[in-house]
Structure formats: C-alpha cells, structure tokens
C-alpha atoms as a PDB file:
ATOM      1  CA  UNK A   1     -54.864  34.923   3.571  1.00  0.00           C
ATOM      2  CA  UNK A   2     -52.281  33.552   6.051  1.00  0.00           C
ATOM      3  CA  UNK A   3     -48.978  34.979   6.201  1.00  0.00           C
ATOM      4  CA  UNK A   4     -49.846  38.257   4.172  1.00  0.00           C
ATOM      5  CA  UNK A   5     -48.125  41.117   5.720  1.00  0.00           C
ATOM      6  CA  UNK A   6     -50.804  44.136   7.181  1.00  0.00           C
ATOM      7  CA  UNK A   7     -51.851  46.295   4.104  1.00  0.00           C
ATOM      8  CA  UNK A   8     -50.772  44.065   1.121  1.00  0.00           C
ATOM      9  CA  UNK A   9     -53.340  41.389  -0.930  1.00  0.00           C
ATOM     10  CA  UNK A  10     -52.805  38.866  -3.099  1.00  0.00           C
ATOM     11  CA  UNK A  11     -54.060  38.988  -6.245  1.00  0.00           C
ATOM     12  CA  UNK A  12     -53.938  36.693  -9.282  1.00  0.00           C
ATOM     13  CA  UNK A  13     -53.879  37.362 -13.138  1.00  0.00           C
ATOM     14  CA  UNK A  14     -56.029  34.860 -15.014  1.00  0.00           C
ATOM     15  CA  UNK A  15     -53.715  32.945 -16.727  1.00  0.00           C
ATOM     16  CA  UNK A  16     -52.968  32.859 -20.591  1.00  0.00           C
ATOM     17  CA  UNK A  17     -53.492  28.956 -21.409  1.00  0.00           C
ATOM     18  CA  UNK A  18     -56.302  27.461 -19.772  1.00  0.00           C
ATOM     19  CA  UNK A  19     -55.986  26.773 -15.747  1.00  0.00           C
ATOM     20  CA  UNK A  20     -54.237  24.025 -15.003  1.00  0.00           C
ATOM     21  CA  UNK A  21     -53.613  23.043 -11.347  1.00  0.00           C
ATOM     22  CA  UNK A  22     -51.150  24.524  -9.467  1.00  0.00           C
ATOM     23  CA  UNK A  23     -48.890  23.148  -6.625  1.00  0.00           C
ATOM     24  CA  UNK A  24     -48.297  19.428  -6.200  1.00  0.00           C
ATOM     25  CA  UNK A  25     -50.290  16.908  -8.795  1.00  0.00           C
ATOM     26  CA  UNK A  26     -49.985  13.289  -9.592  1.00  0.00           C
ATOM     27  CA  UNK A  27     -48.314  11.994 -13.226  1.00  0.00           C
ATOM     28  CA  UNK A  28     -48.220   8.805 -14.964  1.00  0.00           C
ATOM     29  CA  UNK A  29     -44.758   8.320 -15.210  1.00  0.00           C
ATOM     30  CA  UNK A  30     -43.328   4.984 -16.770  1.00  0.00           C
ATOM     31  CA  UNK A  31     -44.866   2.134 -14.517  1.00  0.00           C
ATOM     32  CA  UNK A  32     -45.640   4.487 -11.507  1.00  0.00           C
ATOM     33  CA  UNK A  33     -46.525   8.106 -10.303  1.00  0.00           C
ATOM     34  CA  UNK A  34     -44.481  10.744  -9.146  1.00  0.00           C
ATOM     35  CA  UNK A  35     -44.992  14.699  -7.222  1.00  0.00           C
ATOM     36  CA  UNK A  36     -44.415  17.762  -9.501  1.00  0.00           C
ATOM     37  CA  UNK A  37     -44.617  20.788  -7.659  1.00  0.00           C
ATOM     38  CA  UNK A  38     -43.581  24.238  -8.894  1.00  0.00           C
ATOM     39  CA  UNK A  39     -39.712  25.292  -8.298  1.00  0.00           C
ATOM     40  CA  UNK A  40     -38.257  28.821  -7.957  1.00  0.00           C
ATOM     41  CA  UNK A  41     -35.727  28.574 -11.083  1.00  0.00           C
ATOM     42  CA  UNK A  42     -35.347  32.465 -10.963  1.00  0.00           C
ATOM     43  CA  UNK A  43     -35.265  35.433  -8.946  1.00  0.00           C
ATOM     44  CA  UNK A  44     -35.317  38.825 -10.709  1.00  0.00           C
ATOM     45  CA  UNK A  45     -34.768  42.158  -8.828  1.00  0.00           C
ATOM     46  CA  UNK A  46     -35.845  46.008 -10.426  1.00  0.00           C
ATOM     47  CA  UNK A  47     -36.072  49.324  -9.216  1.00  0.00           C
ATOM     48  CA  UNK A  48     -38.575  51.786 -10.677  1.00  0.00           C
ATOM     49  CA  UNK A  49     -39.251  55.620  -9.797  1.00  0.00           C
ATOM     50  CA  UNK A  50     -41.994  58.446 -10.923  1.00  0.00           C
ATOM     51  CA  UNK A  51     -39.635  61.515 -10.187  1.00  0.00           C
ATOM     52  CA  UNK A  52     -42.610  64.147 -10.375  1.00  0.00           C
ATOM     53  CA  UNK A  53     -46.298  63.474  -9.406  1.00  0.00           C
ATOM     54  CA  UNK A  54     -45.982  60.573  -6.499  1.00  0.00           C
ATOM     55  CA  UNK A  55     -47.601  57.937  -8.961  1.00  0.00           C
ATOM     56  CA  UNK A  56     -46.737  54.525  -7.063  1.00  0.00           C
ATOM     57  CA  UNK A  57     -48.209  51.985 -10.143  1.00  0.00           C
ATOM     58  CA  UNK A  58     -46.068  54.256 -12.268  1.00  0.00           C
ATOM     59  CA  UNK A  59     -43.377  53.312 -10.302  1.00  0.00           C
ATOM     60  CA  UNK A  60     -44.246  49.862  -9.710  1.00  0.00           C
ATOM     61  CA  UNK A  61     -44.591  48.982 -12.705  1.00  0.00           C
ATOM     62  CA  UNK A  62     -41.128  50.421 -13.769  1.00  0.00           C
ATOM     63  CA  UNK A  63     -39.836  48.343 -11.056  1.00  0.00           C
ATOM     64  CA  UNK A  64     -41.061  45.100 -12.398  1.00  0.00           C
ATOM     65  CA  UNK A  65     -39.831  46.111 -16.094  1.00  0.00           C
ATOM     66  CA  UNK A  66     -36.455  46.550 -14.703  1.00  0.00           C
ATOM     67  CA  UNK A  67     -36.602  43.220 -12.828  1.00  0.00           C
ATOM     68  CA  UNK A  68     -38.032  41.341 -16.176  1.00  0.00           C
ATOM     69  CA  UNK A  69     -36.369  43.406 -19.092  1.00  0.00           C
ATOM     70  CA  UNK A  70     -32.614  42.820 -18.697  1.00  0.00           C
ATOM     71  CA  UNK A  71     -33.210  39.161 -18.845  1.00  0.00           C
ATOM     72  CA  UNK A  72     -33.967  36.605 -21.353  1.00  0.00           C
ATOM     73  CA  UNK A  73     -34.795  32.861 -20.235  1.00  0.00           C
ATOM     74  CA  UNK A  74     -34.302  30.155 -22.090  1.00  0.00           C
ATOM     75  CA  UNK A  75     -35.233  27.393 -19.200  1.00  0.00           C
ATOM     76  CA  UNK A  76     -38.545  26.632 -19.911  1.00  0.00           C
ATOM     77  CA  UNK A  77     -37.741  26.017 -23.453  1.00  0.00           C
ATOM     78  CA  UNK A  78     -34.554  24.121 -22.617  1.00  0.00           C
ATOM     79  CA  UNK A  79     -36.678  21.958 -20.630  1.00  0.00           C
ATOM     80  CA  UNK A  80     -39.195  21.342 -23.420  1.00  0.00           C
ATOM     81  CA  UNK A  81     -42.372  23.252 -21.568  1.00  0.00           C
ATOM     82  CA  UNK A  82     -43.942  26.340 -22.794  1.00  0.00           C
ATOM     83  CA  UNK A  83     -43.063  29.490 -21.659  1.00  0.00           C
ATOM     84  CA  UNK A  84     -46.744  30.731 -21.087  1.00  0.00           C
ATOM     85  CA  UNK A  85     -46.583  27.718 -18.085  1.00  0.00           C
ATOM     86  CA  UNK A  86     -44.118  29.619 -16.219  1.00  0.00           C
ATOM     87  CA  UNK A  87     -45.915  31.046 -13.055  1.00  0.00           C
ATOM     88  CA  UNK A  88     -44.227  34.746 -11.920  1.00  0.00           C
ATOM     89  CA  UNK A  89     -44.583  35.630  -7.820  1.00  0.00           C
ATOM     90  CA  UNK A  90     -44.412  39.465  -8.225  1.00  0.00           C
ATOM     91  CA  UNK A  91     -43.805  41.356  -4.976  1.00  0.00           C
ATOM     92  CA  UNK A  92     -43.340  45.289  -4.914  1.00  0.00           C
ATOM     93  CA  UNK A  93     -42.197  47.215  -2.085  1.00  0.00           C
ATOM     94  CA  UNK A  94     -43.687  50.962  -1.911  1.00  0.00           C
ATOM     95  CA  UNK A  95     -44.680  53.405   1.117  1.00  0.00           C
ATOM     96  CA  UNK A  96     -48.114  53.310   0.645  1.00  0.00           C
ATOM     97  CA  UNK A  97     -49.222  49.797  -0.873  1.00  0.00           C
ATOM     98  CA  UNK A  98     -52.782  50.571  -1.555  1.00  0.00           C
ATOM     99  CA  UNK A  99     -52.225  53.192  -4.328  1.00  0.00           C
ATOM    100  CA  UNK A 100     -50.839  50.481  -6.569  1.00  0.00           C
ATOM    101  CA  UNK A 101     -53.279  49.112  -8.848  1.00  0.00           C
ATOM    102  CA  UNK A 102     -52.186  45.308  -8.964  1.00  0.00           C
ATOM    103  CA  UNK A 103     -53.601  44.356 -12.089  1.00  0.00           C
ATOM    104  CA  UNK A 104     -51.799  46.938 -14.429  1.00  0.00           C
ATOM    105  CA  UNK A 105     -48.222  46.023 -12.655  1.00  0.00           C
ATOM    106  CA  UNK A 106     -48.939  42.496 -13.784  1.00  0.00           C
ATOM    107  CA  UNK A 107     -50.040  43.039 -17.169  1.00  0.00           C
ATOM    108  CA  UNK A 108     -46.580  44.008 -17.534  1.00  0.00           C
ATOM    109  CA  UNK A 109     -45.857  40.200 -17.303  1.00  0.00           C
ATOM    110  CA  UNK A 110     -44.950  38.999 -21.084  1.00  0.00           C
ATOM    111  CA  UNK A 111     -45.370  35.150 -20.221  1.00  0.00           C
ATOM    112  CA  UNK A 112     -47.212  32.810 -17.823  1.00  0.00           C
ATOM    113  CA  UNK A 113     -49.393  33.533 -14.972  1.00  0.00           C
ATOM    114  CA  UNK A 114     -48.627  35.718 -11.663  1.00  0.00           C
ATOM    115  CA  UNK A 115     -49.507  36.767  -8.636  1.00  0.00           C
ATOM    116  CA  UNK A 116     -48.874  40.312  -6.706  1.00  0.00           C
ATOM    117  CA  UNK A 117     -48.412  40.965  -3.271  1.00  0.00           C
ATOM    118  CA  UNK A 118     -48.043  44.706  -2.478  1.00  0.00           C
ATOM    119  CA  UNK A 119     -46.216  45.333   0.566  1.00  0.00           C
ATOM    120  CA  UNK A 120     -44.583  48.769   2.616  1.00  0.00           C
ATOM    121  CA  UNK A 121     -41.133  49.555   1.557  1.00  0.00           C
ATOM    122  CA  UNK A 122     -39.468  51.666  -1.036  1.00  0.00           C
ATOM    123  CA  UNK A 123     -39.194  55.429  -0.597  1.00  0.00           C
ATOM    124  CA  UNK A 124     -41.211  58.529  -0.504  1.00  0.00           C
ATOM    125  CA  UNK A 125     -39.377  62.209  -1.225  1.00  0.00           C
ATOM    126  CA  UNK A 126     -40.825  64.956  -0.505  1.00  0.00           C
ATOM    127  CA  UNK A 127     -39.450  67.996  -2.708  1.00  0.00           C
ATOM    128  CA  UNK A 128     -37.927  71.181  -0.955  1.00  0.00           C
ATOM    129  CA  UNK A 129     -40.870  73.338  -1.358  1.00  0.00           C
ATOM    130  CA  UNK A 130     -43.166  70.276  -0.111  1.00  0.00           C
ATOM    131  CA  UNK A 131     -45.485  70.202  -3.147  1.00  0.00           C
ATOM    132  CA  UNK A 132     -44.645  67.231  -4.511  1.00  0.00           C
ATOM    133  CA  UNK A 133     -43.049  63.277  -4.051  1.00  0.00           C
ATOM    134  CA  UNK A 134     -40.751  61.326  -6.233  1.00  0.00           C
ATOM    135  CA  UNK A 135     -41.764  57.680  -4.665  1.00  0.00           C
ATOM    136  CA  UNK A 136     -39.182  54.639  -5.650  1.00  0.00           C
ATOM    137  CA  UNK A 137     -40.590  51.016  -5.654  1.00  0.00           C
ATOM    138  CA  UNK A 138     -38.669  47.562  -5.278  1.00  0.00           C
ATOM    139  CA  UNK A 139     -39.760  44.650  -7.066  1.00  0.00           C
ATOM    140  CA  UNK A 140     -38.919  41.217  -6.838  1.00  0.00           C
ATOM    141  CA  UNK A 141     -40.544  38.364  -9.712  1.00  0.00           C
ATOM    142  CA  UNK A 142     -39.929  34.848  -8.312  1.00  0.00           C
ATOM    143  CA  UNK A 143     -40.359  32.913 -11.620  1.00  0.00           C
ATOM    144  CA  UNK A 144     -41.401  29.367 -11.129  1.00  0.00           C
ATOM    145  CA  UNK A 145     -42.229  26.124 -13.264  1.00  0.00           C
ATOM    146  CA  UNK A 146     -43.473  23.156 -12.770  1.00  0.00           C
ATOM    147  CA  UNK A 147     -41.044  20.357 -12.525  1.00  0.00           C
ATOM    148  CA  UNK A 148     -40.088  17.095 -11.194  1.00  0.00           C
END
C-alpha cells in the first residue's frame, strides 16, 4: 500500500452491518445528487503498558482502551445514523510493530468498522538485571462517519 510507513500493514476488521461502500458515493438528494465522503469527527489518544513480560498486543490493546474508554459519543446518534456506521482509523505506536497481533487490538472496537496500522514508536525498558521489558504503546482512533 502507498504511503505505509516500513514495517507497519494495514489491516481491516470485517465490518458489523453488511459492507457498504466506503469513501465518496453518489445520493439522491431532493431534485439532484450530492458527494458524501467520510469526515474525521473525532480524534481519541491512549496510552497502554505491560509492566512485566514485554507483551506489545497487551499493551496495544490497553492503549486503544484508554483512547476509546474515557469517552462517550453521542454524534452519530445526534445526527440520526447508527453507531455501528462509524468507521475507527486505529494507529498504535510500539518498538517492534510486528509482535502486535492487529486483529485482537481491534476487536477491542465496541462500534463500527476499523482499520490498524502498526507503526515504530512507543518505548521499550529494559529492567536493571536485563531479564525483562516493560514496553508502552501509543494509540491514536481517528473516528469517522459518513456525512455530507
């Protein structure tokens, strides 16, 4: 994929509700037709750890739980569309992006679809006696819907 940083991937939960199209698509609209496209409505931020064992999904995952549990959002409801057709751009920053297993950091996602993209960043620590890690991960969930 273009514009994927060395040593992450994209990868994309099935959605919930059956696949609809995403990006730009035609509507009827009154006498005419106009773009929807999805919009970036929110933009949550987490921090996760594993303190003993260097377990970087462990971590990731509390990262994205951080980002997505201290939050409640109303908007797709206030804007009359279901909350299942938000879409969620999940990106987690560890040392070593290919021990994260993508698909159990977004099951953590309680609505809509997502997508992951794993990339280097967060922090490794080694202990004193250099026997173990305690590895901190970074997540950021871009939540988007599809509007006018």
């Amino acid at each position: 994929m273009t514009g994927t940083p060395a040593g992450s991937a994209l990868y994309e939960r099935p959605p919930k509700t059956p696949p609809r199209m995403l990006g730009f698509r035609r509507v009827e609209v009154g006498r005419g037709e106009r773009d929807m496209a999805y919009q970036r409505v929110v933009l949550e931020i987490g921090m996760g750890t594993d303190i003993r064992g260097a377990d970087y999904t462990k971590a990731a995952v509390r990262a994205l739980r951080d980002a997505l549990w201290h939050n409640s959002l109303g908007v797709a409801g206030a804007l009359g569309l279901d909350v299942d057709s938000m879409r969620v751009d999940v990106t987690i920053g560890v040392p070593k992006p290919d021990k994260v297993d993508k698909a159990a950091v977004l099951a953590v996602l309680p609505h809509g679809s997502g997508t992951i993209n794993v990339v280097e960043g967060g922090l490794e620590i080694v202990n004193e006696a250099g026997t173990d890690r305690t590895v901190i991960a970074n997540a950021a969930a871009v939540v988007r819907l599809d509007l006018p």
